[in-house]
N, C-alpha and C. Protein backbone atom coordinates (compact mmCIF):
# COMPACT_ATOMS: atom_id res chain seq x y z
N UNK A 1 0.84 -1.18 0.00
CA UNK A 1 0.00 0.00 0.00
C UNK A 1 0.89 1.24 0.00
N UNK A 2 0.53 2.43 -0.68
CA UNK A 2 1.44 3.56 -0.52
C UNK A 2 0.98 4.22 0.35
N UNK A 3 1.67 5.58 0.90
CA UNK A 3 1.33 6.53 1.51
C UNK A 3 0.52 7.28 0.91
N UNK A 4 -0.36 7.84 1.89
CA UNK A 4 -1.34 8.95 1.25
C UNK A 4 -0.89 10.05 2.18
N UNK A 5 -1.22 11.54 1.64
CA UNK A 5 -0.76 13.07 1.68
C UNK A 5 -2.13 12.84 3.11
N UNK A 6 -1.31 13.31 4.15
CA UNK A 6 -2.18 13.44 5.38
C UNK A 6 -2.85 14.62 5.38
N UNK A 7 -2.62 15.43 4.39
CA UNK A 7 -3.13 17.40 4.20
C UNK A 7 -3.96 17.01 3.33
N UNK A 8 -4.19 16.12 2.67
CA UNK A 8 -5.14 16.28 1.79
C UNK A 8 -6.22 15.23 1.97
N UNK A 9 -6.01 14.31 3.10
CA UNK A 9 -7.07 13.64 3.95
C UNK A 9 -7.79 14.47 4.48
N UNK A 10 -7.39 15.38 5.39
CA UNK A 10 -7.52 16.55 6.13
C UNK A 10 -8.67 17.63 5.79
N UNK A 11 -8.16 17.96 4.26
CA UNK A 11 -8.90 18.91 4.20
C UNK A 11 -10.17 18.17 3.27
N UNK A 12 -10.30 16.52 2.80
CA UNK A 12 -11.75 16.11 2.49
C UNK A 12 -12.17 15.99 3.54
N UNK A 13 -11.48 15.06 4.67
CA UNK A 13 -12.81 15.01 6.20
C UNK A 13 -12.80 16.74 6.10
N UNK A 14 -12.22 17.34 7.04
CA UNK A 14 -12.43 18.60 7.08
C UNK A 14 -13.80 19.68 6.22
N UNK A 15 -13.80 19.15 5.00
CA UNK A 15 -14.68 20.06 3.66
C UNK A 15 -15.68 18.73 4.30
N UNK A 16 -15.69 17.78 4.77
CA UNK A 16 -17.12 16.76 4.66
C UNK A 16 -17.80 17.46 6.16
N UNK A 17 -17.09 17.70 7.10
CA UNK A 17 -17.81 18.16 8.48
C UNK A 17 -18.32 19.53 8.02
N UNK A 18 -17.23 20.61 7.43
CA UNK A 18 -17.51 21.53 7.02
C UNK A 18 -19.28 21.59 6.29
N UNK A 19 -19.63 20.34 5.38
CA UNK A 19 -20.86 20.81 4.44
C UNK A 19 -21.67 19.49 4.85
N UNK A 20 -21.38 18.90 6.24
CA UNK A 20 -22.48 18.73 7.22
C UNK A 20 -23.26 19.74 7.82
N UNK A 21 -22.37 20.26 8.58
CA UNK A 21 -22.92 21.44 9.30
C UNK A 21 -23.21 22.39 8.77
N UNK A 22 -23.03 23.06 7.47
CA UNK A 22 -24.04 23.86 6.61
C UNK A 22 -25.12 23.32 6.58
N UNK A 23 -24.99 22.53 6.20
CA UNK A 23 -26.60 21.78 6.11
C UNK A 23 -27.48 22.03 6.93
N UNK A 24 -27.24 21.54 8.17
CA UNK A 24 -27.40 21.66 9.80
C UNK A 24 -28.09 22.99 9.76
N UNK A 25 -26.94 24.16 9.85
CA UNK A 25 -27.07 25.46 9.63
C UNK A 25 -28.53 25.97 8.86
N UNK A 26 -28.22 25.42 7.48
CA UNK A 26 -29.54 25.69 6.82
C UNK A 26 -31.07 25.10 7.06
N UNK A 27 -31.07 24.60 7.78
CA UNK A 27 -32.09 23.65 8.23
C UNK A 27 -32.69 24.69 9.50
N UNK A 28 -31.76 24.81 10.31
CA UNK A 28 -32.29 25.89 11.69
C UNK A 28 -32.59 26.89 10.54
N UNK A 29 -32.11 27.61 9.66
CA UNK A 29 -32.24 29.16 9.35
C UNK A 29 -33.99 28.65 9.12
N UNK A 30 -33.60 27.32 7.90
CA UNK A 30 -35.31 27.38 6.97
C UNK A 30 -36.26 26.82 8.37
N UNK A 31 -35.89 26.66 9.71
CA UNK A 31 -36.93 26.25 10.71
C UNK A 31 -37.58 25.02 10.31
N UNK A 32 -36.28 23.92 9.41
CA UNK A 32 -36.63 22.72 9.46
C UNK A 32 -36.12 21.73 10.76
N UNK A 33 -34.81 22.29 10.83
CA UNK A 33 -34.77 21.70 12.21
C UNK A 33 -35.39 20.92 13.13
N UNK A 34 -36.20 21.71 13.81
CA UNK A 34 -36.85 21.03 15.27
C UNK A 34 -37.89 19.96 14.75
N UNK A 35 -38.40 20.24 13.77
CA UNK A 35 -39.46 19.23 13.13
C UNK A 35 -38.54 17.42 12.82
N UNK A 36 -37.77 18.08 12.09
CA UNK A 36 -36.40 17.16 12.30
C UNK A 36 -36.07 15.66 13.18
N UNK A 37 -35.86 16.34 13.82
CA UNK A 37 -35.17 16.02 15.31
C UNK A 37 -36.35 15.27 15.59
N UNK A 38 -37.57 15.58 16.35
CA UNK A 38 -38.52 15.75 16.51
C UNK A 38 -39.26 14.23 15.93
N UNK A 39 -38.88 14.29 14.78
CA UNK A 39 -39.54 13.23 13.97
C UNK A 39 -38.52 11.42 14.09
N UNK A 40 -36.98 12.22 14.17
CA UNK A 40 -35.43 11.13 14.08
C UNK A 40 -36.09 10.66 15.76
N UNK A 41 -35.84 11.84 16.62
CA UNK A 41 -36.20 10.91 18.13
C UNK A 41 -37.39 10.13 18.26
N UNK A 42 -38.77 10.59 17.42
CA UNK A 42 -39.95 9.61 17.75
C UNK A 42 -39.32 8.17 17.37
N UNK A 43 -38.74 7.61 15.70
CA UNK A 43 -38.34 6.97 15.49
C UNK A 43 -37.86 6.18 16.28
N UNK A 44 -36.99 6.73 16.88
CA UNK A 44 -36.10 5.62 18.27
C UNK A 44 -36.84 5.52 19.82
N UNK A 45 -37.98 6.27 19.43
CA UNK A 45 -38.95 5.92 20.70
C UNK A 45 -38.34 7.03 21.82
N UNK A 46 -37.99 8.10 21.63
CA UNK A 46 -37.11 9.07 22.40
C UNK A 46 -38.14 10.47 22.55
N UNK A 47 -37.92 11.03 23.27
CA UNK A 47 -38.83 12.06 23.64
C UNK A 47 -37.86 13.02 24.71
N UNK A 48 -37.09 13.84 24.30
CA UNK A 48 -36.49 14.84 25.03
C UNK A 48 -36.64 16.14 24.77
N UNK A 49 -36.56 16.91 26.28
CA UNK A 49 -37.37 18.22 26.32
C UNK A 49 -35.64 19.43 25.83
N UNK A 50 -35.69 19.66 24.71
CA UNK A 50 -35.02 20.52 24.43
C UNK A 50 -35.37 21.76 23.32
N UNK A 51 -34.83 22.63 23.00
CA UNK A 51 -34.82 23.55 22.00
C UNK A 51 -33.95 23.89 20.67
N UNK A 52 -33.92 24.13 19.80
CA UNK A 52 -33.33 24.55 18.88
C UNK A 52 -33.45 25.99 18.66
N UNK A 53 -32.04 27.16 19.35
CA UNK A 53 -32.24 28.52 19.40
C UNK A 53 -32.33 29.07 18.19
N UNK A 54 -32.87 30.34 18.39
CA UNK A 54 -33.14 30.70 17.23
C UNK A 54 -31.58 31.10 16.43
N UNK A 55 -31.43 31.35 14.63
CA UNK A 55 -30.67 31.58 13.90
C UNK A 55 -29.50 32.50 14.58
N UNK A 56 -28.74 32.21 13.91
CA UNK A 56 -27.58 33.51 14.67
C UNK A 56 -26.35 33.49 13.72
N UNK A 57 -26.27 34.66 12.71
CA UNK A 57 -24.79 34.29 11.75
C UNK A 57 -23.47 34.03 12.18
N UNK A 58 -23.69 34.84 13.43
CA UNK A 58 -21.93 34.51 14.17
C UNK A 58 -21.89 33.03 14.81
N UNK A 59 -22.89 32.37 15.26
CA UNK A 59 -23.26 31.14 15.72
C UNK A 59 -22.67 29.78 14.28
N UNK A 60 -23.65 30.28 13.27
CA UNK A 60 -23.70 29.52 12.01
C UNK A 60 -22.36 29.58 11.74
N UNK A 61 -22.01 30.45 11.54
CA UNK A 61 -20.00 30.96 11.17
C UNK A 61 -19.27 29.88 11.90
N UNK A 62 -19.33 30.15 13.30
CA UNK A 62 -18.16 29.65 13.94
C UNK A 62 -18.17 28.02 13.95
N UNK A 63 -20.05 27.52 13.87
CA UNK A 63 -19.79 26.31 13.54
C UNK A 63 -19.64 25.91 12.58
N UNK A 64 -19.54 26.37 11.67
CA UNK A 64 -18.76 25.66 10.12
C UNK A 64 -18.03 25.88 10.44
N UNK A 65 -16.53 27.17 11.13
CA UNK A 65 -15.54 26.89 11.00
C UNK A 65 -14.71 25.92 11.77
N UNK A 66 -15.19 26.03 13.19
CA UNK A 66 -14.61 24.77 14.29
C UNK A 66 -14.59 23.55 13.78
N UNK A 67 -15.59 23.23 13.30
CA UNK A 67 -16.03 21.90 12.78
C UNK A 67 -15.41 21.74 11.43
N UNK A 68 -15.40 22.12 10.57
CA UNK A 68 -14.02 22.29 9.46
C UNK A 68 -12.44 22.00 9.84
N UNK A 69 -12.06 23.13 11.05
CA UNK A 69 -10.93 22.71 11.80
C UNK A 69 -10.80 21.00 12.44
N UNK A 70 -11.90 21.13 13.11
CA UNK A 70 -11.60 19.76 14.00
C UNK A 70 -11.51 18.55 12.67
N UNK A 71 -12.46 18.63 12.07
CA UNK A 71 -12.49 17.76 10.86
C UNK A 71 -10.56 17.50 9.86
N UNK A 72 -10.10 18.61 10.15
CA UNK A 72 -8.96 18.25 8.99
C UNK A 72 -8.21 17.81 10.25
N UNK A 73 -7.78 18.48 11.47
CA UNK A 73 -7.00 17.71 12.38
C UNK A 73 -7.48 16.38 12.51
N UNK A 74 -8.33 16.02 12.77
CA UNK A 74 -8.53 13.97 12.67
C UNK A 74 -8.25 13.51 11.29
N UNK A 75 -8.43 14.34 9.75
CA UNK A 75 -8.21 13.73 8.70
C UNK A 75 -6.69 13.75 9.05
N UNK A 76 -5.95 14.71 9.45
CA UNK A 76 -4.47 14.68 9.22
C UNK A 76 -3.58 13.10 10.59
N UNK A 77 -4.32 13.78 11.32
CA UNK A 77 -4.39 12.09 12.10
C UNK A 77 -4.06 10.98 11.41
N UNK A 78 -5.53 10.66 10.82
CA UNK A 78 -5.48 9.46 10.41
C UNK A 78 -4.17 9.18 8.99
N UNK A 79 -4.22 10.46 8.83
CA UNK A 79 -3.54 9.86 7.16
C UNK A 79 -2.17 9.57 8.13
N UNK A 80 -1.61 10.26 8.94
CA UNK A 80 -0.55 10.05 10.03
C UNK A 80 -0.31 8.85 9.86
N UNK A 81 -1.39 8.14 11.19
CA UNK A 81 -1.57 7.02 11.03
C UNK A 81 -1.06 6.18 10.13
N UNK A 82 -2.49 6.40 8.89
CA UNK A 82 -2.34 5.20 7.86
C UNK A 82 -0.83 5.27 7.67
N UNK A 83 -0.15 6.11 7.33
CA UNK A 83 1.08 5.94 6.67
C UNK A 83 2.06 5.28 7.91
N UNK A 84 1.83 5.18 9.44
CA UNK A 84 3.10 4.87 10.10
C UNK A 84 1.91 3.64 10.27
N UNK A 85 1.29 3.01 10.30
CA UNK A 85 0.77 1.16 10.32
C UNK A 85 1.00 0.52 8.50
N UNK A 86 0.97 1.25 7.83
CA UNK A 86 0.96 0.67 6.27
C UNK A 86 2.94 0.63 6.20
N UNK A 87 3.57 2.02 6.74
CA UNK A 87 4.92 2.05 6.44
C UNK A 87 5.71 0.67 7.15
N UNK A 88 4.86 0.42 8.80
CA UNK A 88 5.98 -0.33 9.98
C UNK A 88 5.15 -2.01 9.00
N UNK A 89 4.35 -1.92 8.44
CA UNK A 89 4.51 -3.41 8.13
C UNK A 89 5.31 -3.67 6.68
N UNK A 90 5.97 -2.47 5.95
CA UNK A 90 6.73 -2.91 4.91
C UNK A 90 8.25 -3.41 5.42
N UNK A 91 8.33 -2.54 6.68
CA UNK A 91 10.01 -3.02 7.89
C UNK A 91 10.15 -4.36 7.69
């Protein structure tokens, strides 16, 4: 197996959390959200008393960007990884 570029693992997880949580994002703005949720917990027989706050751009912002961040640090992880378990079994 070869090595793969751990920066460029990184930044697909990274761009995949990233345009999760847009999604997410767009869902609270269009006030699909809570209906959502709502419908995923009946499914599993779940019933919890919570809220979904209202819209907020600096809110929406920071979670695409954290979540973008955190996303490429575990992609860069793993490609880490892959390359030192794929490299120590060519030894």
């Amino acid at each position: 197996m070869s090595n793969t570029n751990a920066h460029k693992v990184g930044l697909v997880i990274g761009g995949a959390f990233a345009v999760v949580h847009t999604v997410w994002v767009l869902m609270v703005l269009t006030g699909v959200a809570k209906p959502l949720l709502n419908f995923a917990m009946g499914l599993h027989f779940m019933n919890f008393q919570y809220d979904v706050l209202p819209f907020s751009w600096g809110s929406a912002l920071t979670l695409i960007v954290v979540t973008g961040i955190i996303g490429y640090l575990v992609g860069c992880v793993l490609g880490f990884l892959w390359n030192k378990v794929h490299g120590a079994s060519r030894a």
